[in-house]
C-alpha atoms as a PDB file:
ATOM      1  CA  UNK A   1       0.000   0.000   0.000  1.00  0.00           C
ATOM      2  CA  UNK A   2       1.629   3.448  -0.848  1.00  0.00           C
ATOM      3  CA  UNK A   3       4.847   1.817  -2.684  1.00  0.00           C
ATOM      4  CA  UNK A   4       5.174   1.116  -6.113  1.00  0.00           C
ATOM      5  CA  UNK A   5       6.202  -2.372  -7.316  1.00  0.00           C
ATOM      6  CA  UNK A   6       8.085  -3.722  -9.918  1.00  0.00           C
ATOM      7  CA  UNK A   7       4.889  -3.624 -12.533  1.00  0.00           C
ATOM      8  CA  UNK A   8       3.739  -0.647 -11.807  1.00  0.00           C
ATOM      9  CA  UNK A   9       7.553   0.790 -12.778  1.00  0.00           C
ATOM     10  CA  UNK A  10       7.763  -1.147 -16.256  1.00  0.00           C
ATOM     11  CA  UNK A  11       4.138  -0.014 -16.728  1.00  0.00           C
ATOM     12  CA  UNK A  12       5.101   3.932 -16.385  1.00  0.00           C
ATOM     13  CA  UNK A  13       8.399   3.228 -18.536  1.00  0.00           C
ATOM     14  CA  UNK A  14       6.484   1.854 -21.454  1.00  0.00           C
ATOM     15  CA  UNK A  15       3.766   5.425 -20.925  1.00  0.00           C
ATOM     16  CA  UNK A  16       7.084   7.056 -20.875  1.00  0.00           C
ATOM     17  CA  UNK A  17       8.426   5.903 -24.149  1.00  0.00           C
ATOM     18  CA  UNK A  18       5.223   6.382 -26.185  1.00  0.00           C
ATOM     19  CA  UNK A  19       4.580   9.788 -25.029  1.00  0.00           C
ATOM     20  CA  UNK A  20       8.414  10.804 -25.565  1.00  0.00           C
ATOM     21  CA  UNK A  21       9.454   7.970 -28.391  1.00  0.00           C
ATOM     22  CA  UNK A  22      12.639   6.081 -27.939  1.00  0.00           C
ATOM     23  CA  UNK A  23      14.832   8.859 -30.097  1.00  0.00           C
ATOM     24  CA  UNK A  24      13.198  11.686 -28.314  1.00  0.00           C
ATOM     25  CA  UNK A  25      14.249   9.589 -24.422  1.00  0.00           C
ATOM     26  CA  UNK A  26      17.544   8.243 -25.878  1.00  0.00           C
ATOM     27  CA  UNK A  27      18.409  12.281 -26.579  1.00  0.00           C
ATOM     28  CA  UNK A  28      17.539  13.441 -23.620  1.00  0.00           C
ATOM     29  CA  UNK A  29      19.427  11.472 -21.758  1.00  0.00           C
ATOM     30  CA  UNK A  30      22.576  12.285 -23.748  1.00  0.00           C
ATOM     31  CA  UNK A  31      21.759  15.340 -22.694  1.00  0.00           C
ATOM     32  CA  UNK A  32      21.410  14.411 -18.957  1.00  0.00           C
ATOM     33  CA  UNK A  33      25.259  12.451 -19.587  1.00  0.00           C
ATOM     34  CA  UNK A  34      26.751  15.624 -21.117  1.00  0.00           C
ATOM     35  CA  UNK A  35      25.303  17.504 -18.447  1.00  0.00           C
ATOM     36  CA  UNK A  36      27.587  15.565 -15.712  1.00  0.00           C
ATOM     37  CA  UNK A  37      30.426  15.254 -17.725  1.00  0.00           C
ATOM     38  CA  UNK A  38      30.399  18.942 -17.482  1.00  0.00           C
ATOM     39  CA  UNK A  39      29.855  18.763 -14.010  1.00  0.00           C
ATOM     40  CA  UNK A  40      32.263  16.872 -13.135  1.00  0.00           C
ATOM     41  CA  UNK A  41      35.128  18.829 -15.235  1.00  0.00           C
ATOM     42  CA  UNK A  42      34.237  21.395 -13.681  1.00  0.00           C
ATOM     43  CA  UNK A  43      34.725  20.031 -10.321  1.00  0.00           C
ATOM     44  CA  UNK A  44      37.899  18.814 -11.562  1.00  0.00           C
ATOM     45  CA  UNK A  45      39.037  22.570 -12.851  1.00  0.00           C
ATOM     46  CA  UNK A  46      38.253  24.229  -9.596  1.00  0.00           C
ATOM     47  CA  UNK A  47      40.737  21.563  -7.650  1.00  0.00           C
ATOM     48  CA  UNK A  48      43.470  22.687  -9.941  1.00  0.00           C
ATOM     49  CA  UNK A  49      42.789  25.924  -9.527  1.00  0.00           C
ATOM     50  CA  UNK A  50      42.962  25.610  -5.785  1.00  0.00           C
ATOM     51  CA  UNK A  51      46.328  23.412  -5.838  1.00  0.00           C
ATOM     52  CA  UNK A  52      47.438  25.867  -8.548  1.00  0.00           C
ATOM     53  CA  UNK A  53      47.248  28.740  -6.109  1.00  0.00           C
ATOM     54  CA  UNK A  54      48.535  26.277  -2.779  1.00  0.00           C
ATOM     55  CA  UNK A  55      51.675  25.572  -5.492  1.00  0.00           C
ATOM     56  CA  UNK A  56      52.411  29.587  -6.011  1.00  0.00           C
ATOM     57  CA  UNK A  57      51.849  30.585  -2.244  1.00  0.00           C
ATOM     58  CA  UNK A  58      54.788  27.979  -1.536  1.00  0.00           C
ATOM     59  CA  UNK A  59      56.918  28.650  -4.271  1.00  0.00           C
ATOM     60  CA  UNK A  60      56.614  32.724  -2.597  1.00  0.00           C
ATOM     61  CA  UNK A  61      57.507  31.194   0.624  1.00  0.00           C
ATOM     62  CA  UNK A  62      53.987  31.813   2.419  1.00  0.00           C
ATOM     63  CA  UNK A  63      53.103  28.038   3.162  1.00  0.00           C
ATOM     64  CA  UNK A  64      50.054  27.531   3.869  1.00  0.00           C
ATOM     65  CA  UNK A  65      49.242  26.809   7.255  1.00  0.00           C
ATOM     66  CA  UNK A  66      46.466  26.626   9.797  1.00  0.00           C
ATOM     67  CA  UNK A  67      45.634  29.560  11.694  1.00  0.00           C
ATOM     68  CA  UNK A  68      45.816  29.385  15.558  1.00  0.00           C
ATOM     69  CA  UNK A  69      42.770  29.460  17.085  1.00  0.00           C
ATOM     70  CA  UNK A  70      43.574  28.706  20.614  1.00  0.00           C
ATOM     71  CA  UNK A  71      42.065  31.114  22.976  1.00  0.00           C
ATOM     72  CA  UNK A  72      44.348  33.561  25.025  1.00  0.00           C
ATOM     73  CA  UNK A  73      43.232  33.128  28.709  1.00  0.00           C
ATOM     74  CA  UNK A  74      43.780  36.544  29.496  1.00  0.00           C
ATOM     75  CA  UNK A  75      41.680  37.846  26.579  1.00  0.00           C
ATOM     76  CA  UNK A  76      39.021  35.456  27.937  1.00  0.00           C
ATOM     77  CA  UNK A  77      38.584  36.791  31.143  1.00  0.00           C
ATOM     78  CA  UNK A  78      40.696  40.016  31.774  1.00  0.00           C
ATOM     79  CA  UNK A  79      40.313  40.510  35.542  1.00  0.00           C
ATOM     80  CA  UNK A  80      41.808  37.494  35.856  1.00  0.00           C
ATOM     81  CA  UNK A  81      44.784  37.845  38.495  1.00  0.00           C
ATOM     82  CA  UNK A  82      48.455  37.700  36.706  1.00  0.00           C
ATOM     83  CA  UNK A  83      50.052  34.403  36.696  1.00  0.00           C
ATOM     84  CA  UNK A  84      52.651  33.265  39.488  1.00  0.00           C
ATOM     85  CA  UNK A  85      55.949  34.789  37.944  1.00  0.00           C
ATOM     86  CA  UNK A  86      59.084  33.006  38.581  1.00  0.00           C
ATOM     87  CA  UNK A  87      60.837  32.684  41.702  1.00  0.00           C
ATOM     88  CA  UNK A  88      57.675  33.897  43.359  1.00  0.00           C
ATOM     89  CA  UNK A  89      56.416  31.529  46.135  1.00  0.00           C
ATOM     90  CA  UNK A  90      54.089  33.676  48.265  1.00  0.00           C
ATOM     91  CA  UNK A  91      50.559  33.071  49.052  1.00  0.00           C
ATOM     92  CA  UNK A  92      48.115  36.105  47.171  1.00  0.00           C
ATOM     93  CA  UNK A  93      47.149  38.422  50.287  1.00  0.00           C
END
């Protein structure tokens, strides 16, 4: 109940075909192919591109690396006392 089965699927393909004919079907999905061939180049374009761009930031000598995103305690909470400097081992008052 709700699903289609295997019948019902062949059924609608053959209702396909004679409304669309098989050279009318056959050409559109040539068209559907060419579609994601072009997709896919594409794809394939913009990862050179980006590799392209990774190769000349290196070769200018600014690698590319991560940016530091660790948070600074003091910028976190800034009436925060000072940390213990060295040599100092005496209670806060």
């Amino acid at each position: 109940m709700g699903g289609f089965s295997l019948i019902h699927w062949i059924i609608l393909g053959v209702i396909i075909l004679l409304l669309f004919g098989g050279n009318r079907f056959s050409a559109m999905m040539s068209d559907v192919a060419k579609g994601l061939k072009s997709f896919k180049q594409g794809l394939s374009e913009d990862d050179e591109e980006a590799s392209r761009r990774a190769a000349e930031q290196h070769r200018l000598g600014q690698p590319d690396r991560p940016i530091d995103v660790t948070p600074n305690p003091r910028v976190a909470d800034p009436v925060a006392p000072p940390p213990p400097g060295p040599g100092s081992d005496q209670q806060p008052r």
